[in-house]
PDB file of N, CA and C in Angstrom:
ATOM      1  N   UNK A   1      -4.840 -16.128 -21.071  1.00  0.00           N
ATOM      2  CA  UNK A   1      -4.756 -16.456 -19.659  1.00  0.00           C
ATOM      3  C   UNK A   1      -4.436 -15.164 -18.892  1.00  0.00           C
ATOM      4  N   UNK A   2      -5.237 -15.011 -17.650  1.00  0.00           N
ATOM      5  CA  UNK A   2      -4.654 -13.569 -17.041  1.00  0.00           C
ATOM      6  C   UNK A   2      -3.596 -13.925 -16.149  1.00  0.00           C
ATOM      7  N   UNK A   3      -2.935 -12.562 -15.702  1.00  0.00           N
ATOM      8  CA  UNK A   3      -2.362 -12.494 -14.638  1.00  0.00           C
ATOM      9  C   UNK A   3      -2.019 -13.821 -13.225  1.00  0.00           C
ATOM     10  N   UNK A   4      -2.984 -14.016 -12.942  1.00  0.00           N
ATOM     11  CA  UNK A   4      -3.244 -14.475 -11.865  1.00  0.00           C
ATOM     12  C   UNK A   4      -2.984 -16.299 -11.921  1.00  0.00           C
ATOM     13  N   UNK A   5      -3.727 -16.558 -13.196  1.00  0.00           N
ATOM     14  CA  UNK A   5      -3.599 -17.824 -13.971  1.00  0.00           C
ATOM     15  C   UNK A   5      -2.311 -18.453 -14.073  1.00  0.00           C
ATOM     16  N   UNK A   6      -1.079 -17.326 -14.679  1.00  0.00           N
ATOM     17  CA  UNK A   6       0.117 -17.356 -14.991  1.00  0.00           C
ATOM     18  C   UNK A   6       0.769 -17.556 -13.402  1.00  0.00           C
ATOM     19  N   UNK A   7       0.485 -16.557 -12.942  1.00  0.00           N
ATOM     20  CA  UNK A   7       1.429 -16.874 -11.328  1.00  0.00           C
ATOM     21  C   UNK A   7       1.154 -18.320 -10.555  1.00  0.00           C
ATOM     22  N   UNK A   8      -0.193 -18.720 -10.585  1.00  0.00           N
ATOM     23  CA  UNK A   8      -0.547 -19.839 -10.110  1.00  0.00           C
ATOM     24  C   UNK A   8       0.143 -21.237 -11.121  1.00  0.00           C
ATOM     25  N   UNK A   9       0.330 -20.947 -12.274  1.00  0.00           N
ATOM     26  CA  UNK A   9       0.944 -22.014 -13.096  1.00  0.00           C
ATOM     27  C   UNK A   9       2.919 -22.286 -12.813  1.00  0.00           C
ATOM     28  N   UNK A  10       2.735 -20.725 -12.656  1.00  0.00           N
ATOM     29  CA  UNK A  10       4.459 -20.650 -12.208  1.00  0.00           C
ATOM     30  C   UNK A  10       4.779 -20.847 -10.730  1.00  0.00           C
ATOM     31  N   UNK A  11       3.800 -20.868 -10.180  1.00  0.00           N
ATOM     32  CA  UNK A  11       4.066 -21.976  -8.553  1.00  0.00           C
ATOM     33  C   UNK A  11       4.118 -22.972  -8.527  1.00  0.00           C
ATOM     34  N   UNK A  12       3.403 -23.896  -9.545  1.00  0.00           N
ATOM     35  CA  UNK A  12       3.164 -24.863  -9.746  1.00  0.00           C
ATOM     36  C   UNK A  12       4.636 -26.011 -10.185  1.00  0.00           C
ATOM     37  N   UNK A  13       5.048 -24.735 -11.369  1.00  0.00           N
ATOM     38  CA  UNK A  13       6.095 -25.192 -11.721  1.00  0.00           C
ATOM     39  C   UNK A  13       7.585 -25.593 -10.909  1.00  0.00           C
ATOM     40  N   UNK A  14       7.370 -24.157  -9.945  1.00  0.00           N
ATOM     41  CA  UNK A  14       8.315 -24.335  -9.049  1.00  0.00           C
ATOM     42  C   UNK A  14       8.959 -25.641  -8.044  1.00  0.00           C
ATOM     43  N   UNK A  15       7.520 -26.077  -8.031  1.00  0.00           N
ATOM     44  CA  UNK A  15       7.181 -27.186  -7.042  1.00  0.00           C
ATOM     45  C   UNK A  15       7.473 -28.163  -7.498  1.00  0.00           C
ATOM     46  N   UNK A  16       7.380 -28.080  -8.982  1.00  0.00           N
ATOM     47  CA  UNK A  16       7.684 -29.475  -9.192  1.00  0.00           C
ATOM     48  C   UNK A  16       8.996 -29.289 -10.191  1.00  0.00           C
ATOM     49  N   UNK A  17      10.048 -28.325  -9.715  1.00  0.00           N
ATOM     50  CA  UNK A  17      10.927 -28.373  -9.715  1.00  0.00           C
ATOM     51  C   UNK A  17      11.562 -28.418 -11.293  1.00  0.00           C
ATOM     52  N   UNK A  18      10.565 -27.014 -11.974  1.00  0.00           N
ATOM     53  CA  UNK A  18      10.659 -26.650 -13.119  1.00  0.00           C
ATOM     54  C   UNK A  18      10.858 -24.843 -13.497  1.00  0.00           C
ATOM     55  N   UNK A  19      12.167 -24.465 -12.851  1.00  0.00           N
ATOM     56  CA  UNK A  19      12.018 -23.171 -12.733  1.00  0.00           C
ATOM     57  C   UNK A  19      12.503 -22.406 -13.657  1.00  0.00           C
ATOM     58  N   UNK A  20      12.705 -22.963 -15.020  1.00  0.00           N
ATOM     59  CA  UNK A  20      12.701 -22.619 -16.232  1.00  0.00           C
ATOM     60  C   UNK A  20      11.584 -22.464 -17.003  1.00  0.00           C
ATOM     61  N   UNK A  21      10.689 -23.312 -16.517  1.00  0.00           N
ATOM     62  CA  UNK A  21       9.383 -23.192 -17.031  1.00  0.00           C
ATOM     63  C   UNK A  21       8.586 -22.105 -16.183  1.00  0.00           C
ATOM     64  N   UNK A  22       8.899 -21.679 -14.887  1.00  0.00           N
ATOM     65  CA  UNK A  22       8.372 -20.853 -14.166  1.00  0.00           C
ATOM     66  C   UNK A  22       8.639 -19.552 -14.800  1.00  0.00           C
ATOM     67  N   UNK A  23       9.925 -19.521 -14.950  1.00  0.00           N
ATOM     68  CA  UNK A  23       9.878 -18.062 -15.170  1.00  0.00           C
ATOM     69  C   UNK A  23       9.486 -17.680 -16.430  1.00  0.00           C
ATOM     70  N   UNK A  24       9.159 -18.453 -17.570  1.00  0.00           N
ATOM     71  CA  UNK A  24       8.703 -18.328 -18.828  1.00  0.00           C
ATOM     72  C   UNK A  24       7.030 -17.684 -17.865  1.00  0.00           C
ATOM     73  N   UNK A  25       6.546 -18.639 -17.386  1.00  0.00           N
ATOM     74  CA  UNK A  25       5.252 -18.079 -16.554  1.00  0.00           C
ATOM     75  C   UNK A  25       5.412 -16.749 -15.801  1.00  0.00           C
ATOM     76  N   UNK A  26       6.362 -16.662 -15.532  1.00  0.00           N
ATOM     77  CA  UNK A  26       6.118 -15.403 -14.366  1.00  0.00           C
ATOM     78  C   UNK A  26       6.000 -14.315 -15.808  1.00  0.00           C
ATOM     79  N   UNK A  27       6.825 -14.502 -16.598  1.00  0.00           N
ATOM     80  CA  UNK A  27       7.667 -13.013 -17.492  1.00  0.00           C
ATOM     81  C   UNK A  27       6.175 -13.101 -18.599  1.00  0.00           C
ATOM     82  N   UNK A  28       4.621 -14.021 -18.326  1.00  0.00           N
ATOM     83  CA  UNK A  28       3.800 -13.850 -18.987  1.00  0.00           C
ATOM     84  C   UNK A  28       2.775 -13.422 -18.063  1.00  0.00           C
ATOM     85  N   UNK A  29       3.136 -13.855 -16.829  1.00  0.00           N
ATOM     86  CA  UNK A  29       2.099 -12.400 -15.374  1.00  0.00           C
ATOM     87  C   UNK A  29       2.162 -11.246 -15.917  1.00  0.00           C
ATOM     88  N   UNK A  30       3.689 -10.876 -15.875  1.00  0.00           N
ATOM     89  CA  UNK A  30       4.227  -9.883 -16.091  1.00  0.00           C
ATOM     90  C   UNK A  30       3.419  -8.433 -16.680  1.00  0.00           C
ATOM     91  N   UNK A  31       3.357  -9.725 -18.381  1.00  0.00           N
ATOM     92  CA  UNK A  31       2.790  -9.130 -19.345  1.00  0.00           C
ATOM     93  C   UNK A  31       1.577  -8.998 -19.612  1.00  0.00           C
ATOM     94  N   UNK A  32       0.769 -10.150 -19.014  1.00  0.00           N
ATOM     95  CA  UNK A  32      -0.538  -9.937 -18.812  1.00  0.00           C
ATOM     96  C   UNK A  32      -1.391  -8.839 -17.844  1.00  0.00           C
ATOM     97  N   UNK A  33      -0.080  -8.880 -16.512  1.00  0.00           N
ATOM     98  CA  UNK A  33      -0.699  -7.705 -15.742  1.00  0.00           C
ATOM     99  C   UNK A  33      -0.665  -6.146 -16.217  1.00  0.00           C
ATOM    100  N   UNK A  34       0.381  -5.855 -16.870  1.00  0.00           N
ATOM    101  CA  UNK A  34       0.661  -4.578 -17.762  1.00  0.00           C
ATOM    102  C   UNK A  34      -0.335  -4.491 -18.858  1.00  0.00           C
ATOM    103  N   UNK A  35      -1.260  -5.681 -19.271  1.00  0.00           N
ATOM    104  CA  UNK A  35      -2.126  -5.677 -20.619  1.00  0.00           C
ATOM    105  C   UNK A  35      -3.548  -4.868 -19.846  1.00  0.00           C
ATOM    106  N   UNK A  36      -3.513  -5.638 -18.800  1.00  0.00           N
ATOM    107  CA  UNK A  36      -4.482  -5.081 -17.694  1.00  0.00           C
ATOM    108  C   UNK A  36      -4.506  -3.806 -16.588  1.00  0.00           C
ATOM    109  N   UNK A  37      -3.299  -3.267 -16.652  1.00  0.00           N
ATOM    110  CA  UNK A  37      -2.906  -2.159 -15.996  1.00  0.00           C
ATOM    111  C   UNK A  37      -3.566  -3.009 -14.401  1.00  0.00           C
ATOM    112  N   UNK A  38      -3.097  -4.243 -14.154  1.00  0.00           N
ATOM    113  CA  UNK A  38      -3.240  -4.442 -12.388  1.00  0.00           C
ATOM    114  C   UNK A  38      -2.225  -4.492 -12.054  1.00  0.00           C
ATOM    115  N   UNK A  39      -1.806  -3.429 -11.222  1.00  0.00           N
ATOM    116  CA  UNK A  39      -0.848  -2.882 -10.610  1.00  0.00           C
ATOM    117  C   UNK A  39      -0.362  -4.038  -9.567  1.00  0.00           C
ATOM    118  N   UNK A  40      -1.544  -4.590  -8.920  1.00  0.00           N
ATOM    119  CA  UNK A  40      -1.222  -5.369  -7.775  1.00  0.00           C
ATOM    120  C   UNK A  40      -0.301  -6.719  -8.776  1.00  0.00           C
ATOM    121  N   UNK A  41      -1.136  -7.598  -9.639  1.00  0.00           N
ATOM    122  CA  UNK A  41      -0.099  -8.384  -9.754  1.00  0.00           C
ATOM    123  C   UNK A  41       0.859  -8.187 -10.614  1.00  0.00           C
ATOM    124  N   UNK A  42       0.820  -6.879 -11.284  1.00  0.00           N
ATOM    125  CA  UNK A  42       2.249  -6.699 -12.104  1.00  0.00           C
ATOM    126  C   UNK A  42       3.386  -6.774 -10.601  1.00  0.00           C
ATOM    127  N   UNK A  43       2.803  -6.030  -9.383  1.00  0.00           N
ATOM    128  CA  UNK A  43       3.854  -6.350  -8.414  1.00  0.00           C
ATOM    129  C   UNK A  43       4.023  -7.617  -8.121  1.00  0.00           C
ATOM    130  N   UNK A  44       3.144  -8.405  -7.785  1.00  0.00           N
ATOM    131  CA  UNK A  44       3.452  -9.986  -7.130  1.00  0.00           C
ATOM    132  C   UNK A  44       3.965 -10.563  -8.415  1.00  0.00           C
ATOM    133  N   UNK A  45       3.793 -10.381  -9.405  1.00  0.00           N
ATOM    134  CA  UNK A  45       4.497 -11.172 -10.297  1.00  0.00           C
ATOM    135  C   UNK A  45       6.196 -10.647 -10.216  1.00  0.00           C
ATOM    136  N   UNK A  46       6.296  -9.494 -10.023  1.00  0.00           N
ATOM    137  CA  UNK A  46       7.997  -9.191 -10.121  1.00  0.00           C
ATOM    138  C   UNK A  46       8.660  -9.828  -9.067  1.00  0.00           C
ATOM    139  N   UNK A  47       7.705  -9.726  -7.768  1.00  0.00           N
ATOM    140  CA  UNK A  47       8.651 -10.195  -6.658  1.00  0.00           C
ATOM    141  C   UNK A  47       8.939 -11.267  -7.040  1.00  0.00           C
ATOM    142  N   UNK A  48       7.886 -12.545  -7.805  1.00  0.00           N
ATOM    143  CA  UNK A  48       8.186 -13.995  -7.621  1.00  0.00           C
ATOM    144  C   UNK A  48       9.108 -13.888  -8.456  1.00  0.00           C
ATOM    145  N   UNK A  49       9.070 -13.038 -10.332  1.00  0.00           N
ATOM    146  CA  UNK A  49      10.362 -13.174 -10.505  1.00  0.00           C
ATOM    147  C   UNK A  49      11.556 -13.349 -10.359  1.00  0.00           C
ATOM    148  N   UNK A  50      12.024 -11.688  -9.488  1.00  0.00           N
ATOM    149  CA  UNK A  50      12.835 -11.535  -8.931  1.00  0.00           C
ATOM    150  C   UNK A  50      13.509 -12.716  -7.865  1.00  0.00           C
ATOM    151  N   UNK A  51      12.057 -12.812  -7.022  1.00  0.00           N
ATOM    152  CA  UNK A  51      12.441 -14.076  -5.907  1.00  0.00           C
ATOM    153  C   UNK A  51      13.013 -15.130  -6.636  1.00  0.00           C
ATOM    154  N   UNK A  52      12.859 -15.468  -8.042  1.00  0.00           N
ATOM    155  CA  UNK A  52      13.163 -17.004  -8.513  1.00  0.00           C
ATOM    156  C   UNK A  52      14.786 -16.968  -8.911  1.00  0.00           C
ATOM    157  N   UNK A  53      14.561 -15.874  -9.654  1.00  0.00           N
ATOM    158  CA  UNK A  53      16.108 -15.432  -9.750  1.00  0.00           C
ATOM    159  C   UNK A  53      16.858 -15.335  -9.084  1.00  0.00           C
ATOM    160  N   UNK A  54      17.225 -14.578  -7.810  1.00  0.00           N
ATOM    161  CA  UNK A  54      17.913 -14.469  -6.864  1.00  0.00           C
ATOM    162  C   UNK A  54      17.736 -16.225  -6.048  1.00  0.00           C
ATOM    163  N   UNK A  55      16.937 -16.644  -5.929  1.00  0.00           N
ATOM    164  CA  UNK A  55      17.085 -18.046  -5.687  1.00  0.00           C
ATOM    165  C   UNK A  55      18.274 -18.868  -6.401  1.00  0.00           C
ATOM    166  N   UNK A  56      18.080 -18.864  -7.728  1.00  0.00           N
ATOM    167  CA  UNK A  56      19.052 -19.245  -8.819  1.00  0.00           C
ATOM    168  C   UNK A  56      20.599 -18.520  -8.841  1.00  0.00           C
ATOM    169  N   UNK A  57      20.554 -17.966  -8.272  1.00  0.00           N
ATOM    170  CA  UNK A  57      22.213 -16.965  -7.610  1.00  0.00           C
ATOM    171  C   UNK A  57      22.338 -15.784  -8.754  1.00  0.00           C
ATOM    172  N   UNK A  58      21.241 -15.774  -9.973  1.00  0.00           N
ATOM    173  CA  UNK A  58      20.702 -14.977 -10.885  1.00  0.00           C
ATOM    174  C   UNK A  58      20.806 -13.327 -10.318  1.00  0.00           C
ATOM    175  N   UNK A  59      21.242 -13.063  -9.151  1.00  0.00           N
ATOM    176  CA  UNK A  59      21.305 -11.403  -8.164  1.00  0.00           C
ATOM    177  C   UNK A  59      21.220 -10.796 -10.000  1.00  0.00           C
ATOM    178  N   UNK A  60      22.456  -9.972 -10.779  1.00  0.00           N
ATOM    179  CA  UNK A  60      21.852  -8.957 -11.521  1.00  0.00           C
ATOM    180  C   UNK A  60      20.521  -8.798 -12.115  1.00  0.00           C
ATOM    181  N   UNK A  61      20.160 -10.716 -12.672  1.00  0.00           N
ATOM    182  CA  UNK A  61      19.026 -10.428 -13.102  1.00  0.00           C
ATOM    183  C   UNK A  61      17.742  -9.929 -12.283  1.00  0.00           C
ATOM    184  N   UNK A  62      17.736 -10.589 -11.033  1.00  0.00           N
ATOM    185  CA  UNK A  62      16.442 -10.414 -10.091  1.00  0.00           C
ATOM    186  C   UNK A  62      16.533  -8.801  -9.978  1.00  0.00           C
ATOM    187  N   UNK A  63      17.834  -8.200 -10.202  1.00  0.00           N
ATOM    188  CA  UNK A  63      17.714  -6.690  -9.176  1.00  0.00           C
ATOM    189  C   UNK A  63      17.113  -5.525  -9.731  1.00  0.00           C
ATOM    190  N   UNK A  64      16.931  -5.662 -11.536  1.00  0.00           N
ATOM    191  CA  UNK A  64      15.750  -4.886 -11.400  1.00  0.00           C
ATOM    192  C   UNK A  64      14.056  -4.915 -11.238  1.00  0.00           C
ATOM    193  N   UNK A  65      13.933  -6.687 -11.221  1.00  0.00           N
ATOM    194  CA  UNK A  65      12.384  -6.708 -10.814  1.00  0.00           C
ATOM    195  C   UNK A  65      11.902  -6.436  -9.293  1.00  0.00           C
ATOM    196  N   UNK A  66      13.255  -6.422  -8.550  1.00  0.00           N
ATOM    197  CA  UNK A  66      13.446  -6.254  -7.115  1.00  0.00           C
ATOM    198  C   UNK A  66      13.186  -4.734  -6.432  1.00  0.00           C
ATOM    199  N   UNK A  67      13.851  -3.933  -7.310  1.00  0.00           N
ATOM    200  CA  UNK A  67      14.186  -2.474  -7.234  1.00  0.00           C
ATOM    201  C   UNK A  67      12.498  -1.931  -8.146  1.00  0.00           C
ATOM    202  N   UNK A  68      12.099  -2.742  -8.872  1.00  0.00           N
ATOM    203  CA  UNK A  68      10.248  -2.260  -9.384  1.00  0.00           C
ATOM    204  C   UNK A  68       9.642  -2.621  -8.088  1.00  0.00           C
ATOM    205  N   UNK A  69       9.807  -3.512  -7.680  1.00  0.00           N
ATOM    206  CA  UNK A  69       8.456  -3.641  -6.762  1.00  0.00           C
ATOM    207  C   UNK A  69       9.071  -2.552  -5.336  1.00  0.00           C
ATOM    208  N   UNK A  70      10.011  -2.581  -4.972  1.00  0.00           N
ATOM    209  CA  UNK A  70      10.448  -1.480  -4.086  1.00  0.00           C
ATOM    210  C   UNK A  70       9.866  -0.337  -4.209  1.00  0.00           C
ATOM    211  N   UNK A  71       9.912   0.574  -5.316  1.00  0.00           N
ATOM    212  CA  UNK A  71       9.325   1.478  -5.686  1.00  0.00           C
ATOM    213  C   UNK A  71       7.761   1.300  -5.810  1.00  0.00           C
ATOM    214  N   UNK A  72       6.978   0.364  -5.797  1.00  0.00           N
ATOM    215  CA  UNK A  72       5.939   0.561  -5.942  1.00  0.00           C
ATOM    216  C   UNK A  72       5.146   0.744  -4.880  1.00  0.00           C
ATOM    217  N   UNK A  73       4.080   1.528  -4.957  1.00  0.00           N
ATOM    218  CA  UNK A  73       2.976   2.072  -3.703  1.00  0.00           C
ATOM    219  C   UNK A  73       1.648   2.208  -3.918  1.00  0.00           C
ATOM    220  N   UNK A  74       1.274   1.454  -3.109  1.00  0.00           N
ATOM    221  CA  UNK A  74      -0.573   1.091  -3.409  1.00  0.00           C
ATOM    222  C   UNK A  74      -0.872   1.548  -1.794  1.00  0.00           C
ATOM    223  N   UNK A  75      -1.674   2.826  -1.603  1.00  0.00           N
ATOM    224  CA  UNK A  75      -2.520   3.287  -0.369  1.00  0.00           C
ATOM    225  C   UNK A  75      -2.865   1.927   0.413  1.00  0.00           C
ATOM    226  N   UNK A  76      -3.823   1.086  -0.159  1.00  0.00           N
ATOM    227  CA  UNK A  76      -4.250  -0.066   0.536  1.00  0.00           C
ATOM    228  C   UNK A  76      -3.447  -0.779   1.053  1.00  0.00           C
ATOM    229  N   UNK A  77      -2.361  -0.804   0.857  1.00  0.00           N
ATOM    230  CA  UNK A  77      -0.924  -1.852   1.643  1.00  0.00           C
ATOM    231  C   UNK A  77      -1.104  -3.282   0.703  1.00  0.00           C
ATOM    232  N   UNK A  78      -1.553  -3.427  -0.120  1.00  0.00           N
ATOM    233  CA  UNK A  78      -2.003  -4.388  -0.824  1.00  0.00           C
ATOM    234  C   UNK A  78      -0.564  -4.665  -1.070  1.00  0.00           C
ATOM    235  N   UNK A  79       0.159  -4.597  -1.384  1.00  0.00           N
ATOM    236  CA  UNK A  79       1.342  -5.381  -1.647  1.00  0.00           C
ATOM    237  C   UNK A  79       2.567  -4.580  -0.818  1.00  0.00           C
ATOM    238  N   UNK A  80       2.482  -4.173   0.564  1.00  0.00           N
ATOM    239  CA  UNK A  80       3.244  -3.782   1.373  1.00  0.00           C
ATOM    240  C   UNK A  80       4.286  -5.035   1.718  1.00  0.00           C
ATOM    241  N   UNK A  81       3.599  -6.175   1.958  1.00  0.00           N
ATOM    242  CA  UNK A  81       4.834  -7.348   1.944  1.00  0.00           C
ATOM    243  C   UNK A  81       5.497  -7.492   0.894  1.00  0.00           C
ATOM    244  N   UNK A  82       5.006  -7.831  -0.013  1.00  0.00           N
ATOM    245  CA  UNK A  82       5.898  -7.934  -1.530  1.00  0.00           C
ATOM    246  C   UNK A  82       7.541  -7.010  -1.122  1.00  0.00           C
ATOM    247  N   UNK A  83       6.950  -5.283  -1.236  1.00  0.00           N
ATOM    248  CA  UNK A  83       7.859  -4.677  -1.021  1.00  0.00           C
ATOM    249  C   UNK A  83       9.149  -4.656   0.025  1.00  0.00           C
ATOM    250  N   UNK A  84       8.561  -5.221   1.241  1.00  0.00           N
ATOM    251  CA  UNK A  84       9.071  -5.467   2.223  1.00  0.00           C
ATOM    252  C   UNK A  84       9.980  -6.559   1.724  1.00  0.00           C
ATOM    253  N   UNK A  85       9.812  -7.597   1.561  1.00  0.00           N
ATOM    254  CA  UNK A  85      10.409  -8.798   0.739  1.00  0.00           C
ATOM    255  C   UNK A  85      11.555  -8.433  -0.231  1.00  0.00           C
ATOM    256  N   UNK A  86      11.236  -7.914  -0.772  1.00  0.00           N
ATOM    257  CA  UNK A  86      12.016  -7.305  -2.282  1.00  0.00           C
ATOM    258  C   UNK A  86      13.059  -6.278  -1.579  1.00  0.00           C
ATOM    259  N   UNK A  87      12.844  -5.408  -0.693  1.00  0.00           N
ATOM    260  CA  UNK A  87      13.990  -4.837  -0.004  1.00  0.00           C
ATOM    261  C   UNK A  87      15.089  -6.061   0.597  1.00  0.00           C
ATOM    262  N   UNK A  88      14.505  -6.635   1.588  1.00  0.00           N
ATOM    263  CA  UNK A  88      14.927  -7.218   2.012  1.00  0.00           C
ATOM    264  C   UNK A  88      15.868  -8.292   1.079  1.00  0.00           C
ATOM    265  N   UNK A  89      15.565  -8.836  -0.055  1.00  0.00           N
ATOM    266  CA  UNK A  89      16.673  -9.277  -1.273  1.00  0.00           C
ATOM    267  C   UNK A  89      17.298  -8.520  -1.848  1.00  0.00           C
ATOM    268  N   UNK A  90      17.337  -7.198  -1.856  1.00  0.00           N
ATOM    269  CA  UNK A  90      18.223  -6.256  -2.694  1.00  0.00           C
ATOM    270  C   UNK A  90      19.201  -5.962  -1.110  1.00  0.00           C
ATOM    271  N   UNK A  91      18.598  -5.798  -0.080  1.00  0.00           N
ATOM    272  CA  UNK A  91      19.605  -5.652   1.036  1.00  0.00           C
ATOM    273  C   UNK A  91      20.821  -7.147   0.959  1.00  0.00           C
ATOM    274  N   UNK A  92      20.419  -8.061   0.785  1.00  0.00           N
ATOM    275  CA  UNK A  92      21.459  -9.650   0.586  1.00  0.00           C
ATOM    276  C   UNK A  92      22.224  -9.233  -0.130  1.00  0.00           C
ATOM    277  N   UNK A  93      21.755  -8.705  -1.899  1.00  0.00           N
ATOM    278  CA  UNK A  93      22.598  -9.217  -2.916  1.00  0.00           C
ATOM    279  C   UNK A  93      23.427  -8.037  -2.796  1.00  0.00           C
ATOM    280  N   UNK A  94      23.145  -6.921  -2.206  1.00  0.00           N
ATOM    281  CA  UNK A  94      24.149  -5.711  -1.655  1.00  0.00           C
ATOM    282  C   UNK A  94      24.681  -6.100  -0.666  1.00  0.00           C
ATOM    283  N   UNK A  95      25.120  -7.209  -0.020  1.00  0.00           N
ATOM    284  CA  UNK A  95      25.439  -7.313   0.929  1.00  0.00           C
ATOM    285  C   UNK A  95      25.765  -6.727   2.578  1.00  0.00           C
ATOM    286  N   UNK A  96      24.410  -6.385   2.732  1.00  0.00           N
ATOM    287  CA  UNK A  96      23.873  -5.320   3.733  1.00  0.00           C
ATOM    288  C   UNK A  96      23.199  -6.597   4.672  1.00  0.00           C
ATOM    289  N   UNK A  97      23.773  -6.531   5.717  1.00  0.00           N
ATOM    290  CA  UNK A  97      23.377  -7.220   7.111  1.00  0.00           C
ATOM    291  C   UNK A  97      22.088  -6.584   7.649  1.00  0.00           C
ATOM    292  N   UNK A  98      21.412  -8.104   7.691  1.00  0.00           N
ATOM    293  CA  UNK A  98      19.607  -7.897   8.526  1.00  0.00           C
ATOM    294  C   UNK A  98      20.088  -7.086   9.434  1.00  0.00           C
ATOM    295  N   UNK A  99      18.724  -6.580   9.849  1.00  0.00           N
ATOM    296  CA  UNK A  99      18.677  -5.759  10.961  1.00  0.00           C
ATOM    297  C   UNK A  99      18.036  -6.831  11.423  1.00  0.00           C
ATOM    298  N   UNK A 100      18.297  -6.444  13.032  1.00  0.00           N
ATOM    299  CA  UNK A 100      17.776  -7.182  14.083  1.00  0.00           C
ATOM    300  C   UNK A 100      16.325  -7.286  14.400  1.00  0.00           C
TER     301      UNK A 100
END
């Protein structure tokens, strides 16, 4: 199953309120996107990680899939939200107040 397959199965899961089973899905994006060197969803897969975790009050675990996609940079902006996102949860679990 690729990348993409896995993230769509681990939304799925979410929804129906299986986020143990999600993240077994996400942490096989993960690996599928690294099998594939696609950069793009090795990122969208960390954020949702990360995102699921930090959902779960999980902060150490999410903060290094949080702090990968931060660092990551694609010219095309292709995953400029992701990043944006993923700051923005490492700013919470540091307890750093939104900006306005």
């Amino acid at each position: 199953m690729d990348a993409l397959r896995h993230l769509q199965r681990a939304r799925e899961l979410i929804e129906r309120g299986r986020p143990e089973l999600a993240e077994s899905a996400l942490s096989d994006a993960i690996d599928a996107a690294v099998l594939t060197e696609d950069l793009v969803m090795l990122t969208r897969a960390r954020m949702a990680l990360g995102e699921l975790l930090f959902e779960q009050g999980r902060d150490e675990e999410a903060v290094p899939f949080l702090q990968a996609v931060v660092r990551t940079e694609i010219a095309d902006g292709s995953v400029d939200s992701e990043v944006k996102s993923a700051a923005r949860l490492l700013r919470r679990i540091r307890g750093i107040p939104e900006e306005p």
